[in-house]
Protein backbone atom coordinates (compact mmCIF):
# COMPACT_ATOMS: atom_id res chain seq x y z
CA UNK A 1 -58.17 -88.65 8.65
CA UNK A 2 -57.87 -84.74 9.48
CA UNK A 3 -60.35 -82.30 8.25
CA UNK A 4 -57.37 -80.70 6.55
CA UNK A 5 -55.35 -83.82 5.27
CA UNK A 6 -53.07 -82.00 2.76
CA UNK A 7 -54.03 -78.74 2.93
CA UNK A 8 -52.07 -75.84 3.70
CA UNK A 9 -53.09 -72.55 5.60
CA UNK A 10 -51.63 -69.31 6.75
CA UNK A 11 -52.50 -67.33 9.86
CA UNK A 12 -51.44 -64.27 10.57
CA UNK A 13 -50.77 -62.43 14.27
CA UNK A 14 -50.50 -66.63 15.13
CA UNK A 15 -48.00 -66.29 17.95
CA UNK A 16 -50.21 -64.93 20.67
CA UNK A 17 -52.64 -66.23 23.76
CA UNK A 18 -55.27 -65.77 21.64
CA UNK A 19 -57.34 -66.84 18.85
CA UNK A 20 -54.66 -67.22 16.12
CA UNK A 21 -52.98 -69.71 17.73
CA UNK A 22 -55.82 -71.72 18.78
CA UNK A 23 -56.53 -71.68 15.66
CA UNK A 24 -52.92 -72.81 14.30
CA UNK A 25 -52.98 -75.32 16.74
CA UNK A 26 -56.93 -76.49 15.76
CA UNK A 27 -55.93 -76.89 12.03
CA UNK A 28 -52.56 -78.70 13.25
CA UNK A 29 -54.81 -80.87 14.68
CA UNK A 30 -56.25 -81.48 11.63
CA UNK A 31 -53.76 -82.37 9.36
CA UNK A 32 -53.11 -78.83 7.78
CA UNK A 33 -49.53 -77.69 7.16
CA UNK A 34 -49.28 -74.20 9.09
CA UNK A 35 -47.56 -71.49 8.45
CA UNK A 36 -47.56 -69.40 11.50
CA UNK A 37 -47.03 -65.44 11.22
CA UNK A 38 -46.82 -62.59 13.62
CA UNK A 39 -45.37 -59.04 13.41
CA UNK A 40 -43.00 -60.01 16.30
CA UNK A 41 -39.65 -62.59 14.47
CA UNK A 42 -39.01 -64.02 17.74
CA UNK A 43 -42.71 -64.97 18.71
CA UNK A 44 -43.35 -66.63 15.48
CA UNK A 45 -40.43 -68.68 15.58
CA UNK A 46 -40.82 -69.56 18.99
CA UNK A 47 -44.49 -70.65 18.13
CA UNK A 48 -43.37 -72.68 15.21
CA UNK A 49 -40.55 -74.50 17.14
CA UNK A 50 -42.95 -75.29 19.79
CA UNK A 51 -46.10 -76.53 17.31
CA UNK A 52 -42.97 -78.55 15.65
CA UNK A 53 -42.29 -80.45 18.96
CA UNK A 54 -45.74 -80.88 20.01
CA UNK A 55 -46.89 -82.45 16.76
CA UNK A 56 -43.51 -84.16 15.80
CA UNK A 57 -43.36 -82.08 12.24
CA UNK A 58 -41.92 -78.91 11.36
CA UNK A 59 -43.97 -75.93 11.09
CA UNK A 60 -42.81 -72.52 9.14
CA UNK A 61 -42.62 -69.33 11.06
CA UNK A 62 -42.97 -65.71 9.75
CA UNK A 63 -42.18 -61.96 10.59
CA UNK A 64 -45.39 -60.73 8.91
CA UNK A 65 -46.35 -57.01 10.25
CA UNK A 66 -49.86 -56.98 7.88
CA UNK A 67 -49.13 -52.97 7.72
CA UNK A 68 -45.85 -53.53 5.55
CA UNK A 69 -46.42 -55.16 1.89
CA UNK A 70 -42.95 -56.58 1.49
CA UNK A 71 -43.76 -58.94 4.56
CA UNK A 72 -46.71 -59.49 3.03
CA UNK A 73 -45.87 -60.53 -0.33
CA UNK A 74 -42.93 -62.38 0.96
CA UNK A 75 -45.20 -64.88 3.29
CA UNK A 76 -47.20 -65.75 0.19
CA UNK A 77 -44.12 -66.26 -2.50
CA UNK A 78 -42.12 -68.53 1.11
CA UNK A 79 -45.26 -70.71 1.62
CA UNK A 80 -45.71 -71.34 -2.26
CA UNK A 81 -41.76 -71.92 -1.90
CA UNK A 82 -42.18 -74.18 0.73
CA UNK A 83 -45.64 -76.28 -0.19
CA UNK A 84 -46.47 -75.29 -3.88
CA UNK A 85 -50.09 -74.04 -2.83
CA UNK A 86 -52.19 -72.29 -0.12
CA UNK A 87 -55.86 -73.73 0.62
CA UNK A 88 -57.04 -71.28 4.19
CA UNK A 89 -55.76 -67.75 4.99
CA UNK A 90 -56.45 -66.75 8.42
CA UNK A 91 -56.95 -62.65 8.78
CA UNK A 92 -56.55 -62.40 12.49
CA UNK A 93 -54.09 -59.75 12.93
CA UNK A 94 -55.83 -57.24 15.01
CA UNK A 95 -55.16 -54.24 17.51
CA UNK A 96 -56.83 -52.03 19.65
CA UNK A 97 -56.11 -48.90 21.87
CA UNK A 98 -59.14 -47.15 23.60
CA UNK A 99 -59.26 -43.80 22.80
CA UNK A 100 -62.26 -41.40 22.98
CA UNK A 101 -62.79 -39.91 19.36
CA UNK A 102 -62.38 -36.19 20.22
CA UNK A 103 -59.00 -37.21 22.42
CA UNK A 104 -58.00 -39.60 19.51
CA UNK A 105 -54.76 -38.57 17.46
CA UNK A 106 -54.57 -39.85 13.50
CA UNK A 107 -51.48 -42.32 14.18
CA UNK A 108 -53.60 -44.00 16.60
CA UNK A 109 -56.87 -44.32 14.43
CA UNK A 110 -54.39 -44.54 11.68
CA UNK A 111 -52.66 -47.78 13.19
CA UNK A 112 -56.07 -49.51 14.12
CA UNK A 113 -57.32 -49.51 10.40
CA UNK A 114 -54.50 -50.31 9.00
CA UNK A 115 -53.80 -53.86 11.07
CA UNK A 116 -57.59 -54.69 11.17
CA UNK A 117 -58.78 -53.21 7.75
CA UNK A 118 -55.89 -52.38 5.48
CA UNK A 119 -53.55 -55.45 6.88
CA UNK A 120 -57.10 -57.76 5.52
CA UNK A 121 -56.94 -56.28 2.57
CA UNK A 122 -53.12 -56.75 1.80
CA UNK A 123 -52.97 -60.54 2.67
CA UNK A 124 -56.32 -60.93 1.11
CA UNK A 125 -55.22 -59.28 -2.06
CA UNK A 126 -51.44 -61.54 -1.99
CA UNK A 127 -52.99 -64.65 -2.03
CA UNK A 128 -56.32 -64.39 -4.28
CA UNK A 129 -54.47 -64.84 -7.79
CA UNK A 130 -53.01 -68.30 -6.34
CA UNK A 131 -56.30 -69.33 -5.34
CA UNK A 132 -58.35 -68.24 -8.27
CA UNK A 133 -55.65 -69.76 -10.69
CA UNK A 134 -56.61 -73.39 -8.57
CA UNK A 135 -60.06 -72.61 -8.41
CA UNK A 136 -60.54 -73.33 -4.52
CA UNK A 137 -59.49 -71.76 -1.54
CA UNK A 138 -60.97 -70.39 1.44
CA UNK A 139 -60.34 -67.22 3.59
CA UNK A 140 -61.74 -66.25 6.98
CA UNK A 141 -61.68 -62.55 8.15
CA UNK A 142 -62.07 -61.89 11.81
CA UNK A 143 -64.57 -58.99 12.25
CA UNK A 144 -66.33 -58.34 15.76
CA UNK A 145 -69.52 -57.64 17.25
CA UNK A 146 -67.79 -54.19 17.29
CA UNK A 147 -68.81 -54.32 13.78
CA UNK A 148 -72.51 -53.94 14.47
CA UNK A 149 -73.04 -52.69 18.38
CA UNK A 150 -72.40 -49.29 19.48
CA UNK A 151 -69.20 -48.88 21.96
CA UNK A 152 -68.80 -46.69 24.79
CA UNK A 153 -65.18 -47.58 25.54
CA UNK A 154 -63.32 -45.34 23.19
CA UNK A 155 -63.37 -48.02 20.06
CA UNK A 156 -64.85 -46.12 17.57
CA UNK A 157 -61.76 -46.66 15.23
CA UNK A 158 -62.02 -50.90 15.74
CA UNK A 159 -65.87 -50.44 15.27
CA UNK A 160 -65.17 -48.89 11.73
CA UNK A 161 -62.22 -51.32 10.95
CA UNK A 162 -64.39 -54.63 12.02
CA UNK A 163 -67.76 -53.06 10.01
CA UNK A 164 -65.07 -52.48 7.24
CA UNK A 165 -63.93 -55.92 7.31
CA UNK A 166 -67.75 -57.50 7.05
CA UNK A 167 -68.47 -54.96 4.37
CA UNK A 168 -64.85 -56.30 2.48
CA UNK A 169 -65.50 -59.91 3.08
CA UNK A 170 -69.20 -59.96 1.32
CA UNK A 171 -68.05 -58.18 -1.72
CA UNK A 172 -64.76 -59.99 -2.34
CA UNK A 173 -66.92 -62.92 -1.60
CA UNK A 174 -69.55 -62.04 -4.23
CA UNK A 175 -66.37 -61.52 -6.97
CA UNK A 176 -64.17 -64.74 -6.26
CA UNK A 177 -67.19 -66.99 -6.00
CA UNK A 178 -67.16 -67.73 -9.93
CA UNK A 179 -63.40 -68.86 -9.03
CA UNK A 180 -64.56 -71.30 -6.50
CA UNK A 181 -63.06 -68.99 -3.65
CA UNK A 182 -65.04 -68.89 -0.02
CA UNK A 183 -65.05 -65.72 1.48
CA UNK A 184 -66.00 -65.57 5.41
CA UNK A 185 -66.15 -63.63 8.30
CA UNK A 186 -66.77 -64.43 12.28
CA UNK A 187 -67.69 -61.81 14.66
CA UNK A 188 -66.41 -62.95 18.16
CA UNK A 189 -68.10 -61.24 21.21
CA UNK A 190 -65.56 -60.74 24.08
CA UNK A 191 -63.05 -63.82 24.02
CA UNK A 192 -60.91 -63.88 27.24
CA UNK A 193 -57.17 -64.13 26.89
CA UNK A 194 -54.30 -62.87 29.26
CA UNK A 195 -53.40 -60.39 27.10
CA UNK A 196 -57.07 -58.53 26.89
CA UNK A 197 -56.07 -57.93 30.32
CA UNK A 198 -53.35 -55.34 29.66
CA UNK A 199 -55.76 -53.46 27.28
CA UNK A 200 -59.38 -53.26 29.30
CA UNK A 201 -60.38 -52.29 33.15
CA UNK A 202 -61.27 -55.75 35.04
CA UNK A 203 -64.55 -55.06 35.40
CA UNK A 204 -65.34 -54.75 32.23
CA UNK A 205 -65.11 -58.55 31.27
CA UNK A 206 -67.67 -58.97 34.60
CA UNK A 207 -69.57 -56.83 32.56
CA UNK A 208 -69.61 -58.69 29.97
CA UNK A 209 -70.58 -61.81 31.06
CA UNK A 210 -73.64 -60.67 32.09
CA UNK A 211 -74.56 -60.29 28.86
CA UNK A 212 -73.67 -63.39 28.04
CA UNK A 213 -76.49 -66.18 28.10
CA UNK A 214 -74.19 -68.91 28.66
CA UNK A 215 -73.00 -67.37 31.38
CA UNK A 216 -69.53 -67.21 30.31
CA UNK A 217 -66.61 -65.62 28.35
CA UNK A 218 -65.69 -67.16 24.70
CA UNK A 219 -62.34 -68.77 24.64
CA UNK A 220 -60.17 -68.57 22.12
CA UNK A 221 -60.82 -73.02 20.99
CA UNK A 222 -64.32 -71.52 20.56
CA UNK A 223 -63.38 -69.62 18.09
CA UNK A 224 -60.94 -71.76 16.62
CA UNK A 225 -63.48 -74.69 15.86
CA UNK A 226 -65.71 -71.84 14.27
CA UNK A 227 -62.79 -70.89 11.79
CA UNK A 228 -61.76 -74.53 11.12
CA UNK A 229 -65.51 -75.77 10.32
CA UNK A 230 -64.89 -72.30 7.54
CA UNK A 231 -62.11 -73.56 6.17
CA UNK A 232 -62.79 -77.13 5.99
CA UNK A 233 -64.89 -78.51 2.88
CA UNK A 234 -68.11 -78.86 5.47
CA UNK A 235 -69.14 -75.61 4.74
CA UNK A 236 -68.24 -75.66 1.00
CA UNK A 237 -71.74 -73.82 0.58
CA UNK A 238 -71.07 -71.21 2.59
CA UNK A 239 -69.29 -67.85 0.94
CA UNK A 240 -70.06 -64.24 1.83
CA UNK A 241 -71.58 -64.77 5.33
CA UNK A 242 -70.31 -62.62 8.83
CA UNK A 243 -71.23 -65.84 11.54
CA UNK A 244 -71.91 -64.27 15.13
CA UNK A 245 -70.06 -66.34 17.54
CA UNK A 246 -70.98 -64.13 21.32
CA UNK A 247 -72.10 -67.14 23.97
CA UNK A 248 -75.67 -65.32 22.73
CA UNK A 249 -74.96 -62.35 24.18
CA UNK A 250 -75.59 -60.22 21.05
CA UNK A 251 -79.56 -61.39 21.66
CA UNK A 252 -79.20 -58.25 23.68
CA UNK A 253 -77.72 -55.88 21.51
């Protein structure tokens, strides 16, 4: 028996080296049904035909750019199509380009609140009426440390967006908890993947780990067993919370 046994859940930006598909793969793992989104068509079906071979069932994948509504709303009315109800949404579509504030332009702090802020909001918003008519669900929101520690690395766009998101997730907790709908957040410290590499200076992850009291980087199954003991019924108690998941290195924040 799977944590998930007949459950279905949706994660968005799914397709990567990163935390969304740890996470697909987690709740997989688990028994969930998975349907597996990103804003790139080919990546998502790529993903799903690959989670379909590994675990010898088919998996659904999605062209779902969080910024556009019509994906949106179609990746909601598909997996109803598909399974008849949705039990875990995922908000992990993210982005990030460094930019000092007073060199930043308004598309760029423009496109970084709408994927981590707005793009929350829209799937959050798509599936809530499904959920509340059932009377269960549960939704996890990936904030950041960003969200509470100061940045010197030009991120004061994802620092807003990831405060946003813990902000959104306690009061959308606080008005779907009568309707039996969980509302969490995690706030990941620096979790290594080879993409990070393309966005941040090398040294910067050495810097990190110094921080770090267990004396390494998070990797993304770290955070994936985080978000699957959220959406699993062992932390049916738990609604409205923003859970810190840094290797301790916010101890010295």
């Amino acid at each position: 028996m799977g944590l998930l046994d007949g459950k279905v859940a949706i994660v968005t930006a799914a397709a990567g080296a990163g935390i969304g598909q740890a996470t697909a793969r987690r709740f997989a793992q688990e028994g969930a049904e998975v349907v597996i989104t990103d804003a790139h068509a080919r990546r998502a079906r790529e993903t799903a035909e690959a989670m379909s071979r590994d675990f010898g069932r088919e998996f659904l994948g999605l062209e779902v750019d969080v910024r556009n509504q019509e994906h949106v709303q179609a990746m909601v009315t598909t997996t109803l199509e598909r399974y008849g109800q949705i039990d875990i949404l995922v908000n992990n579509a993210g982005i990030n380009r460094l930019s000092r504030v007073w060199e930043m332009d308004d598309e760029t702090w423009q496109l970084v609140i709408d994927v981590n802020l707005t793009g929350t909001f829209r799937c959050t918003r798509a599936v809530l009426p499904h959920m509340i008519e059932r009377r269960r669900g549960s939704i996890i929101n990936l904030a950041s440390v960003a969200g509470w520690i100061a940045s010197d690395e030009g991120e004061s766009h994802y620092c807003a967006a990831k405060a946003g998101v813990m902000g959104f997730t306690r009061a959308v907790a606080a008005e779907v908890g009568p309707y039996g709908v969980r509302v969490n957040a995690i706030a990941p410290g620096l979790i290594y993947n080879e993409f990070l590499a393309r966005i941040y200076p090398a040294d910067l992850f050495e810097k990190f780990k110094r921080r770090v009291p267990l004396g390494r980087l998070g990797e993304p199954a770290d955070v994936a067993n985080l978000i699957l003991f959220l959406a699993s019924d062992l932390s049916e108690y738990i609604t409205g919370e923003v859970v810190c998941i840094s290797g301790g290195a916010v101890v010295h924040a």
